[in-house]
Protein backbone atom coordinates (compact mmCIF):
# COMPACT_ATOMS: atom_id res chain seq x y z
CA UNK A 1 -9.96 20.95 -10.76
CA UNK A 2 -7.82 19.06 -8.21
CA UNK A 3 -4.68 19.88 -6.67
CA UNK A 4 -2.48 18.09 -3.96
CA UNK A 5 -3.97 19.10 -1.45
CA UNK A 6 -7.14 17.11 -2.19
CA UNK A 7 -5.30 14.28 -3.54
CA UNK A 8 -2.51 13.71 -1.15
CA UNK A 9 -4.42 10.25 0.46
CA UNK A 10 -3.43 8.75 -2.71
CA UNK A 11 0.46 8.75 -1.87
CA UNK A 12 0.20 6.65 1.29
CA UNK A 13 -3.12 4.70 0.62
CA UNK A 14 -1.23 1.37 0.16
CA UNK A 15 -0.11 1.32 3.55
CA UNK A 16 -3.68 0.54 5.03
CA UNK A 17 -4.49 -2.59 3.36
CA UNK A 18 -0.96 -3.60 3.01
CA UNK A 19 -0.96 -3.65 6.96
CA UNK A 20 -4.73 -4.79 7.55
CA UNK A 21 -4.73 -8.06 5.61
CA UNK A 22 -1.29 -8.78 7.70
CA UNK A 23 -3.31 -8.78 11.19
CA UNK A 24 -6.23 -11.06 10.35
CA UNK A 25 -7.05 -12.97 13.38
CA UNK A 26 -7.76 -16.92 12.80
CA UNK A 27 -10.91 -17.84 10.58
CA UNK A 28 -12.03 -20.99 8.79
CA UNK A 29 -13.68 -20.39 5.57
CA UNK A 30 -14.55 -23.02 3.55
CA UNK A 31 -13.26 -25.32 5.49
CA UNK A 32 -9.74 -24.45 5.89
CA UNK A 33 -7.88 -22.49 8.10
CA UNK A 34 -6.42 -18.83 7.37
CA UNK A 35 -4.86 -16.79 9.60
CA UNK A 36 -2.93 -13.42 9.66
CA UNK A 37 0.32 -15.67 11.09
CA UNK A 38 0.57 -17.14 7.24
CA UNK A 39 0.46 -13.41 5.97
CA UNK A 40 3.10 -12.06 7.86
CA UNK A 41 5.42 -14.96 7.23
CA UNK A 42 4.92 -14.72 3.33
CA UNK A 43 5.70 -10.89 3.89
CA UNK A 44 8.77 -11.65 5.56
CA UNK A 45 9.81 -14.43 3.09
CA UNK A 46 8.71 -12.60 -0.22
CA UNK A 47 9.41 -9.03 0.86
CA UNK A 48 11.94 -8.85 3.75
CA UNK A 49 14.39 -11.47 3.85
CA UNK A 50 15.49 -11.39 -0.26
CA UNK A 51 16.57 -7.89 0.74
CA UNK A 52 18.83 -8.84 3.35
CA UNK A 53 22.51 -10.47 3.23
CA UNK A 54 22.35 -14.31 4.07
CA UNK A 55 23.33 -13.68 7.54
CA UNK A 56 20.72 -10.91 9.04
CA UNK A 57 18.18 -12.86 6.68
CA UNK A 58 18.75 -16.34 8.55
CA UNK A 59 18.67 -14.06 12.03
CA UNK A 60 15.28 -12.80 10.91
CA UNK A 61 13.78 -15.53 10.60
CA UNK A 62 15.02 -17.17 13.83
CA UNK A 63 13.96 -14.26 15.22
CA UNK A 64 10.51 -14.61 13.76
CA UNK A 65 10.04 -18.01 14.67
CA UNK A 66 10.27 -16.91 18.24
CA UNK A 67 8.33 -13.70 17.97
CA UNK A 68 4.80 -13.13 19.71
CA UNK A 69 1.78 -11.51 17.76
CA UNK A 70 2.89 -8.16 19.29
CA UNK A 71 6.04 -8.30 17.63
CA UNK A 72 5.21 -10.19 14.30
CA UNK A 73 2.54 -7.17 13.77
CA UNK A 74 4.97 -4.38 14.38
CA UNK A 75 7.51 -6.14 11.98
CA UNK A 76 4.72 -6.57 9.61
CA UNK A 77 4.13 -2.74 10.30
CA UNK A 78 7.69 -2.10 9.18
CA UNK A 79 7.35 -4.18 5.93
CA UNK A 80 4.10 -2.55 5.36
CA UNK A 81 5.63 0.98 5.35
CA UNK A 82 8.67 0.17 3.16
CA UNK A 83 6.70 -1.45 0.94
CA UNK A 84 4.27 1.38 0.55
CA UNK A 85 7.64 4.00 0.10
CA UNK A 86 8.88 1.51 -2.70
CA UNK A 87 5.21 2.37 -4.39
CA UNK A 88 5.82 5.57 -3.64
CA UNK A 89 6.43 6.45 -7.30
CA UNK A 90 3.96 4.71 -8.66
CA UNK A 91 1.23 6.13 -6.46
CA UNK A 92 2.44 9.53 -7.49
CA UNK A 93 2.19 8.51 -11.04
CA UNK A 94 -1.62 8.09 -10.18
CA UNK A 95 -2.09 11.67 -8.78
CA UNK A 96 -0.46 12.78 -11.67
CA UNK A 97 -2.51 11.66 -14.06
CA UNK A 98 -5.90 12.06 -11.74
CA UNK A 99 -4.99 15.84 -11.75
CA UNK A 100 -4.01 15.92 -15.02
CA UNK A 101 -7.86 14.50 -16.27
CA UNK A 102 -9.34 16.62 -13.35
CA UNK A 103 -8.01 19.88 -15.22
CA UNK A 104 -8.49 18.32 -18.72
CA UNK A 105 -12.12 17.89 -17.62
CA UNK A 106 -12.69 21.23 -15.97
CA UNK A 107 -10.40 23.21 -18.88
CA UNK A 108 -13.03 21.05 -21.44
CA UNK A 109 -16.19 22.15 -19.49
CA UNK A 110 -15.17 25.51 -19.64
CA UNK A 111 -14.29 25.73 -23.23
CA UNK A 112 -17.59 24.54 -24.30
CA UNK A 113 -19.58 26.55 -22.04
CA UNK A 114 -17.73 29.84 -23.26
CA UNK A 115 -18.84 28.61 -26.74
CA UNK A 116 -22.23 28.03 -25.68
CA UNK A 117 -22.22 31.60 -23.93
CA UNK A 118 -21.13 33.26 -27.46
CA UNK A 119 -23.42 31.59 -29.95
């Protein structure tokens, strides 16, 4: 049976690939370019800037236009752990129910072997 102590990775586990896929360096596959640059913008345009008022927004990304890779990655760090606390819920919705069919299983193997014991 599990508990929370072995299935406490679950709560923050969309942080890591959240972040990662935001610092891919330049590649070409397939014959176009894709870098990590794109990423972080669509981050900031999709996740950070419809949550601001109009004026911070337009300061972001003025900001971000003039940022280096240094400080695009630690604002895509930021993004990256407010969106993971906004999933926060749903992620512990997940350990819920992995628990919940964890004991399920091990409350079902029990039963059956006490039966099998008896007869």
């Amino acid at each position: 049976m599990l508990t929370w102590v072995q299935v406490w990775v679950i709560l923050p586990a969309p942080l890591v690939p959240l972040f990662l896929i935001g610092c891919f360096p330049t590649v070409e596959l397939f014959g176009r370019v894709f870098n990590g640059g794109i990423i972080r913008q669509w981050f900031v345009n999709h996740v950070a800037v419809p949550m601001l008022p109009d004026s911070a927004a337009h300061a972001l990304v003025a900001w971000f236009d003039q940022a280096t890779f240094a400080q695009e990655v630690i604002l895509h760090w930021v993004i990256a752990t407010d969106t993971t606390l906004l999933l926060l819920p749903v992620t512990y919705m997940l350990g819920r129910a992995i628990i919940a069919v964890s004991s399920w299983a091990s409350t079902t193997d029990h039963s059956l072997k006490s039966k099998a014991a008896r007869h």
